[in-house]
PDB file of N, CA and C in Angstrom:
ATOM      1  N   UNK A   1     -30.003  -3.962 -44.892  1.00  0.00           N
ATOM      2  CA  UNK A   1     -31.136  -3.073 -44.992  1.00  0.00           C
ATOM      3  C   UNK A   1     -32.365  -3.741 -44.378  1.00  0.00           C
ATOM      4  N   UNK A   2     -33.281  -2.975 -44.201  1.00  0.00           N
ATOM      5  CA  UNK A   2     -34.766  -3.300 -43.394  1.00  0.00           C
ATOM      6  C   UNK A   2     -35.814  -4.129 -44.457  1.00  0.00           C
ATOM      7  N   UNK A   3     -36.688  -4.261 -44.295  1.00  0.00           N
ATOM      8  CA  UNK A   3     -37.480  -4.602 -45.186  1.00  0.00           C
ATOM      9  C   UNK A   3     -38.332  -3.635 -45.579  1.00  0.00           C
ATOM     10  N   UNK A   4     -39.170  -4.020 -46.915  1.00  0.00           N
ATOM     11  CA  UNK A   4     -39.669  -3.063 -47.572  1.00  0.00           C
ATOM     12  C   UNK A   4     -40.980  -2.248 -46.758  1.00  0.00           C
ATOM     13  N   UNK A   5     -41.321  -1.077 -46.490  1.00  0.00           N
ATOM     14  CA  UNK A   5     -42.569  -0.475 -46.329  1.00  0.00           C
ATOM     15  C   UNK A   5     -43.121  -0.240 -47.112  1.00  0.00           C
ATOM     16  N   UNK A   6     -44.367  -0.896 -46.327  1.00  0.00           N
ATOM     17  CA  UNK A   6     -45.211  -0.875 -48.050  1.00  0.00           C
ATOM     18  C   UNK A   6     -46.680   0.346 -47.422  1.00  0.00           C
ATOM     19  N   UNK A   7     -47.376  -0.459 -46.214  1.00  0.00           N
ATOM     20  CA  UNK A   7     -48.490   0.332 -46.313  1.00  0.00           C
ATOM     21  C   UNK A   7     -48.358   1.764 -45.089  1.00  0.00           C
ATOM     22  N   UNK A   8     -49.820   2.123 -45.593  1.00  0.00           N
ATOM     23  CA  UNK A   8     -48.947   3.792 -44.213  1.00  0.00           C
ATOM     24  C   UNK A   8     -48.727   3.849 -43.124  1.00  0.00           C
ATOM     25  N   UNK A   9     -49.614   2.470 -42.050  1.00  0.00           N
ATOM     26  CA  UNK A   9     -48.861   2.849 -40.960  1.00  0.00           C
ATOM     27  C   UNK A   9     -48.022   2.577 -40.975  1.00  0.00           C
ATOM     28  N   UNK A  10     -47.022   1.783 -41.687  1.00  0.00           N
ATOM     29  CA  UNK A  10     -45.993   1.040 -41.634  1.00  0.00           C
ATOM     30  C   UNK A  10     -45.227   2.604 -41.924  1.00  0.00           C
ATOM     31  N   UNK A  11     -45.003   2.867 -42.920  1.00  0.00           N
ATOM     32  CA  UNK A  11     -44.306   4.209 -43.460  1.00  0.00           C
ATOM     33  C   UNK A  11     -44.207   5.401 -42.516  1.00  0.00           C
ATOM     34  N   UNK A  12     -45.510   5.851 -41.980  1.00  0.00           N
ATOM     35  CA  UNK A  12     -45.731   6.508 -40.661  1.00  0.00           C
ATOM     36  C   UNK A  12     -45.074   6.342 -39.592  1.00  0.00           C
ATOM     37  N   UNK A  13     -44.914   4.670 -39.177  1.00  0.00           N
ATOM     38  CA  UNK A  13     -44.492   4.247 -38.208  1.00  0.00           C
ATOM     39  C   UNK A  13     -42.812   4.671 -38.691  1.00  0.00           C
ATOM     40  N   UNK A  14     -42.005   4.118 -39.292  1.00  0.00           N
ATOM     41  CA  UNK A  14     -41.009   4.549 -40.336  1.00  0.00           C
ATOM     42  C   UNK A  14     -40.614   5.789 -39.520  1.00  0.00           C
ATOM     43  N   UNK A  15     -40.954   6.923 -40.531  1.00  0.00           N
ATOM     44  CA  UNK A  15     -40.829   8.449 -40.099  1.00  0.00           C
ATOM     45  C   UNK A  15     -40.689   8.872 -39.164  1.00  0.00           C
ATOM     46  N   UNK A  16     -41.599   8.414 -38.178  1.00  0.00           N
ATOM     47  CA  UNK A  16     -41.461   8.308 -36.790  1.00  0.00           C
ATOM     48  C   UNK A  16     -40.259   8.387 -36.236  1.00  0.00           C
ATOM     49  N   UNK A  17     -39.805   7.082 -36.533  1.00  0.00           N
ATOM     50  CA  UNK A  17     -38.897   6.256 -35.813  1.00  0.00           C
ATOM     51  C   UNK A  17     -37.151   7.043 -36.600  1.00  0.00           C
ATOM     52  N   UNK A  18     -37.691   7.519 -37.434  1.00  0.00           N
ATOM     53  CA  UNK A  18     -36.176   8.028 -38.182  1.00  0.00           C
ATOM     54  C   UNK A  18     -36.537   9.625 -37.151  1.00  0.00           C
ATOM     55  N   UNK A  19     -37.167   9.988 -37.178  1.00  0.00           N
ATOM     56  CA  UNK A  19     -37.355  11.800 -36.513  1.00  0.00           C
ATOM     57  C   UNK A  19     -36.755  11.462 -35.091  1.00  0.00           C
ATOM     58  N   UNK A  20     -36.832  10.314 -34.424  1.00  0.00           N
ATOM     59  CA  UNK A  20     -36.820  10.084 -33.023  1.00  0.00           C
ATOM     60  C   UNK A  20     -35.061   9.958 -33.166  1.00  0.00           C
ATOM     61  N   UNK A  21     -34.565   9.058 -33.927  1.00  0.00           N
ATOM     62  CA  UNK A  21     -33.405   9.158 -33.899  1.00  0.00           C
ATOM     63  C   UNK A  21     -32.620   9.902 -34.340  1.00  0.00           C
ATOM     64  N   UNK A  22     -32.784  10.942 -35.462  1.00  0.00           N
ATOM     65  CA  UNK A  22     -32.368  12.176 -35.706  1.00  0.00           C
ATOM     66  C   UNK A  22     -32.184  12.986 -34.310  1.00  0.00           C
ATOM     67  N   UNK A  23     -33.470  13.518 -33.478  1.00  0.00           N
ATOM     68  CA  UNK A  23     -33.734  13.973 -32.254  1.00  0.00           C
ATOM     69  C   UNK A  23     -32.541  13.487 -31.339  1.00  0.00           C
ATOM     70  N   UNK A  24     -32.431  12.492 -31.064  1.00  0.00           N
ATOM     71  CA  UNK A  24     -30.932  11.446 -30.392  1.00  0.00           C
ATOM     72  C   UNK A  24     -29.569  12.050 -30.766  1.00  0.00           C
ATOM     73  N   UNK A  25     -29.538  12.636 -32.080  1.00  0.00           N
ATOM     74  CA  UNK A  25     -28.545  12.759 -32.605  1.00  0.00           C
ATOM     75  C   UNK A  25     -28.346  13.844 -32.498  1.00  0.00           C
ATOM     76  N   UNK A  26     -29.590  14.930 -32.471  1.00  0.00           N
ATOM     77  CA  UNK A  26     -29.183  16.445 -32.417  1.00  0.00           C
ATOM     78  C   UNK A  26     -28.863  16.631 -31.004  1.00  0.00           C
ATOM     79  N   UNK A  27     -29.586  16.160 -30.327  1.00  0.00           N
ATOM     80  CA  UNK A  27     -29.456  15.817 -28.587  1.00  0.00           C
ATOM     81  C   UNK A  27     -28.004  15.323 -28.433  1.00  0.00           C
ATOM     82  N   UNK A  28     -27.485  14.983 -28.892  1.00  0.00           N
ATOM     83  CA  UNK A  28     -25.928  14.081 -28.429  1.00  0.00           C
ATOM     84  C   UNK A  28     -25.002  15.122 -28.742  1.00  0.00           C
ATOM     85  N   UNK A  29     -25.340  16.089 -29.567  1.00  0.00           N
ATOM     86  CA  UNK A  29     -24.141  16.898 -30.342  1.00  0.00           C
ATOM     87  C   UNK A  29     -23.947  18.429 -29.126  1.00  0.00           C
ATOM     88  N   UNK A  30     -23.062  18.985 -28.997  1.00  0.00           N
ATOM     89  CA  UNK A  30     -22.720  19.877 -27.820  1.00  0.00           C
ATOM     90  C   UNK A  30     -22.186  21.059 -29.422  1.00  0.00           C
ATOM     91  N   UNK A  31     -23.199  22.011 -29.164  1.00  0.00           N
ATOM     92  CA  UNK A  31     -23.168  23.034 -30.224  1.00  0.00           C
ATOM     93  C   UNK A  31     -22.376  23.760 -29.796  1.00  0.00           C
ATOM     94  N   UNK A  32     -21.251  23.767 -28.628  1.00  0.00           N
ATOM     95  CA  UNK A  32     -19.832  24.341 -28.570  1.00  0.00           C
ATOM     96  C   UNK A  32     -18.861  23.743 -29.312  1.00  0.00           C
ATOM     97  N   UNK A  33     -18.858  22.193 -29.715  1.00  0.00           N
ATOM     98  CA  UNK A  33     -18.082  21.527 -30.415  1.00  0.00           C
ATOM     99  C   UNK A  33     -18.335  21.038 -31.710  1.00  0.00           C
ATOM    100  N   UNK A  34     -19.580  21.467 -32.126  1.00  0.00           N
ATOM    101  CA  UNK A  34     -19.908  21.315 -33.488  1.00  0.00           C
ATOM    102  C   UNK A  34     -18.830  21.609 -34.746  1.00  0.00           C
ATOM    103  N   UNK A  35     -18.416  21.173 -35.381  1.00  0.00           N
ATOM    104  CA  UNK A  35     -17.980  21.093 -36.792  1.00  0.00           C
ATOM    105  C   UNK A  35     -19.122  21.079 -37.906  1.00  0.00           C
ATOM    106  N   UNK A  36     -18.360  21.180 -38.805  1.00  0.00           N
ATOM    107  CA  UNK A  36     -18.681  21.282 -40.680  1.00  0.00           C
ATOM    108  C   UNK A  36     -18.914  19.930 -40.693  1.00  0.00           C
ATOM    109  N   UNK A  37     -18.367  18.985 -40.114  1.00  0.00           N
ATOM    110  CA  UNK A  37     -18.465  17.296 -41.173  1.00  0.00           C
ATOM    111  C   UNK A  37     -20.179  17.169 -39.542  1.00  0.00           C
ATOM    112  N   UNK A  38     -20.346  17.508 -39.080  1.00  0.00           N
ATOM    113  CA  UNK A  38     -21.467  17.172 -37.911  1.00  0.00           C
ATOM    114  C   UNK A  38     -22.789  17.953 -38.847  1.00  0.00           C
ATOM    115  N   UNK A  39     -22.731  19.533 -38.951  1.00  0.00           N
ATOM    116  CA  UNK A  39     -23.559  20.079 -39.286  1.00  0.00           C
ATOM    117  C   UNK A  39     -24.164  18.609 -40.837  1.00  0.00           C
ATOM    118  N   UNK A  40     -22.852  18.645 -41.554  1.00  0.00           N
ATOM    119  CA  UNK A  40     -23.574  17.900 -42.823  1.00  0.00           C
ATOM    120  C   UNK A  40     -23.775  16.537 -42.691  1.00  0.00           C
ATOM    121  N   UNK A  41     -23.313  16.140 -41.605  1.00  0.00           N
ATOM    122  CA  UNK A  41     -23.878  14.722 -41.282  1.00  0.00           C
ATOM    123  C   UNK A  41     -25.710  14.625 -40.988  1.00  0.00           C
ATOM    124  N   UNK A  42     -26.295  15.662 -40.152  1.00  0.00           N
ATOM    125  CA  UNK A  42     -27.200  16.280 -39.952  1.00  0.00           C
ATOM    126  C   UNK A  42     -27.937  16.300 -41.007  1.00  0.00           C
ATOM    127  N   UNK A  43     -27.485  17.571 -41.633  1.00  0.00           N
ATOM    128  CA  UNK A  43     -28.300  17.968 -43.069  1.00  0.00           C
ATOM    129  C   UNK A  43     -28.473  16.466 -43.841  1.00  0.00           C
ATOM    130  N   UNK A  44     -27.562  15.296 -44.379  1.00  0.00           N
ATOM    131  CA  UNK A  44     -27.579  14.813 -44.826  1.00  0.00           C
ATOM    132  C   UNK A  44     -28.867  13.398 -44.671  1.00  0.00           C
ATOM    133  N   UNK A  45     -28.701  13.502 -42.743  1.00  0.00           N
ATOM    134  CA  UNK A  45     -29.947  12.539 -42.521  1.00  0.00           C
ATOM    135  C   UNK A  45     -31.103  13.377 -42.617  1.00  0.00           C
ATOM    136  N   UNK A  46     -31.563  14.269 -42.482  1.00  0.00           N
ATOM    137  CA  UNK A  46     -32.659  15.263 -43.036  1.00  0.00           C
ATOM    138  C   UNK A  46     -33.022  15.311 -44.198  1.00  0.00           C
ATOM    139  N   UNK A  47     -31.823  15.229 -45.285  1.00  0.00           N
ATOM    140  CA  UNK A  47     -32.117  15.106 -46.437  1.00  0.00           C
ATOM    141  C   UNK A  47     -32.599  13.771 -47.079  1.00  0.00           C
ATOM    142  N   UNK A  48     -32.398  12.714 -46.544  1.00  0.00           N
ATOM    143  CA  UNK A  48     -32.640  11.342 -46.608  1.00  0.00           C
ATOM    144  C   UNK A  48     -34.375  10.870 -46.096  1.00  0.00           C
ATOM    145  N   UNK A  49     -34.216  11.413 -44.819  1.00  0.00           N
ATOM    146  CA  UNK A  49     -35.712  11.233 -44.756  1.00  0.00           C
ATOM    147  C   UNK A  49     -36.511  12.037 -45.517  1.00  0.00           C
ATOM    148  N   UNK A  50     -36.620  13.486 -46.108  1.00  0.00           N
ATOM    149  CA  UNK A  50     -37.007  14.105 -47.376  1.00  0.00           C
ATOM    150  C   UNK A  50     -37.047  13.217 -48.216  1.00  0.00           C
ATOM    151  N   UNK A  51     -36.044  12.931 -48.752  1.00  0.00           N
ATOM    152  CA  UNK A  51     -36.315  11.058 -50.293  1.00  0.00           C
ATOM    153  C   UNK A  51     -37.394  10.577 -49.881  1.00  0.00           C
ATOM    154  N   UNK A  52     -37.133  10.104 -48.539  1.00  0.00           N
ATOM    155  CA  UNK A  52     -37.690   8.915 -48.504  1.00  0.00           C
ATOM    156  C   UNK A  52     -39.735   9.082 -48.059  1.00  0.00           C
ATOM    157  N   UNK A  53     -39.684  10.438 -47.147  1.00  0.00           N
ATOM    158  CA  UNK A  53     -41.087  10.964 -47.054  1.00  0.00           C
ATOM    159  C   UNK A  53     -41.731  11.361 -48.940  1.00  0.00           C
ATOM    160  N   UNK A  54     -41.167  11.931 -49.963  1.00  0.00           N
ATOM    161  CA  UNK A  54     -40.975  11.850 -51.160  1.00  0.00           C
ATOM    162  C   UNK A  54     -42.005  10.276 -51.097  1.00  0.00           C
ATOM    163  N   UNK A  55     -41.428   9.784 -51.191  1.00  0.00           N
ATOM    164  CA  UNK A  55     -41.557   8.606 -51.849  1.00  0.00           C
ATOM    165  C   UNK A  55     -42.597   7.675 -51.497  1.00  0.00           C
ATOM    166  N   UNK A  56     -43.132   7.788 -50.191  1.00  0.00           N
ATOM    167  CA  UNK A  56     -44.420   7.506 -49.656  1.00  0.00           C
ATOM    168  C   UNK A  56     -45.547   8.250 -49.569  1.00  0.00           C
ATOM    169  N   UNK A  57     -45.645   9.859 -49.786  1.00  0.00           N
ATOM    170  CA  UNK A  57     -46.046  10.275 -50.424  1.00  0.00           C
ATOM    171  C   UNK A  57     -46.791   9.727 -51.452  1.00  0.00           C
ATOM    172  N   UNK A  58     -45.832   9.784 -52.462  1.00  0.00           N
ATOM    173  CA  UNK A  58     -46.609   9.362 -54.098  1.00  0.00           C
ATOM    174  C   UNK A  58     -47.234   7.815 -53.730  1.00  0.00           C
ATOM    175  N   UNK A  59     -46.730   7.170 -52.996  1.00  0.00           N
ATOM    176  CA  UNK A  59     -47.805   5.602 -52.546  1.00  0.00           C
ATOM    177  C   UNK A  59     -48.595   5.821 -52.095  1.00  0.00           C
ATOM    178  N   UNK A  60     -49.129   7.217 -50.885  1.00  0.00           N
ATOM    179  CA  UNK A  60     -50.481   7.787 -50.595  1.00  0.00           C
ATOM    180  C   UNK A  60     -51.156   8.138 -51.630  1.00  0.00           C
ATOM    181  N   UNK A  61     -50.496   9.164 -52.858  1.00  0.00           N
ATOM    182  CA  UNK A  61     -51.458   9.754 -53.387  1.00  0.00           C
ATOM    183  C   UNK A  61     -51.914   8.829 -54.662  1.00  0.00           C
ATOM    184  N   UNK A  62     -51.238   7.871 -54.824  1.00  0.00           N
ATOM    185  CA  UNK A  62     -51.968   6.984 -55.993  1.00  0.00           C
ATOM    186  C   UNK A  62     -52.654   6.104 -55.232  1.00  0.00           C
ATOM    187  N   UNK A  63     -53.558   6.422 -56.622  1.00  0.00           N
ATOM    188  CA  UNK A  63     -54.958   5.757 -56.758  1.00  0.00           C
ATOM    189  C   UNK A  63     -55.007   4.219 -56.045  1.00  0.00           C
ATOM    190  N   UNK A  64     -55.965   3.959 -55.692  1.00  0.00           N
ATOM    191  CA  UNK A  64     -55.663   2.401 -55.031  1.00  0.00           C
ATOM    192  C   UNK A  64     -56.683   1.749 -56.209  1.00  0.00           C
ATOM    193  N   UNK A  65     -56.045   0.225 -56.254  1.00  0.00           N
ATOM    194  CA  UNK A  65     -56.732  -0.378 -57.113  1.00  0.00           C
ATOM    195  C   UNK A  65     -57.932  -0.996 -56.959  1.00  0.00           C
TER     196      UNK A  65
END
């Protein structure tokens, strides 16, 4: 695993970099040959960066000390 992100550009930078390779991935796939295990491979990294945008989120919206 990567190391931890802690502050926002870092997290920003993050997001980024996961959307770009998602993009790679939807780009690589030939929607004549698409399958069920592709579509949810898909959904599944979509759903992952959701967690994980989740979760930096709530490190934006709390309070700083």
């Amino acid at each position: 695993m990567g190391k931890a992100v802690e502050n926002t550009s870092d997290q920003f930078r993050y997001v980024k970099n996961r959307i770009d390779m998602l993009h790679q991935v939807v780009e690589s796939m030939d929607p004549e040959e698409l399958d069920r295990e592709d579509f949810q491979r898909v959904h599944q990294m979509v759903e992952q960066l959701h967690i994980k945008m989740d979760r930096f989120k709530k490190d934006w919206d709390a309070p700083e000390s």
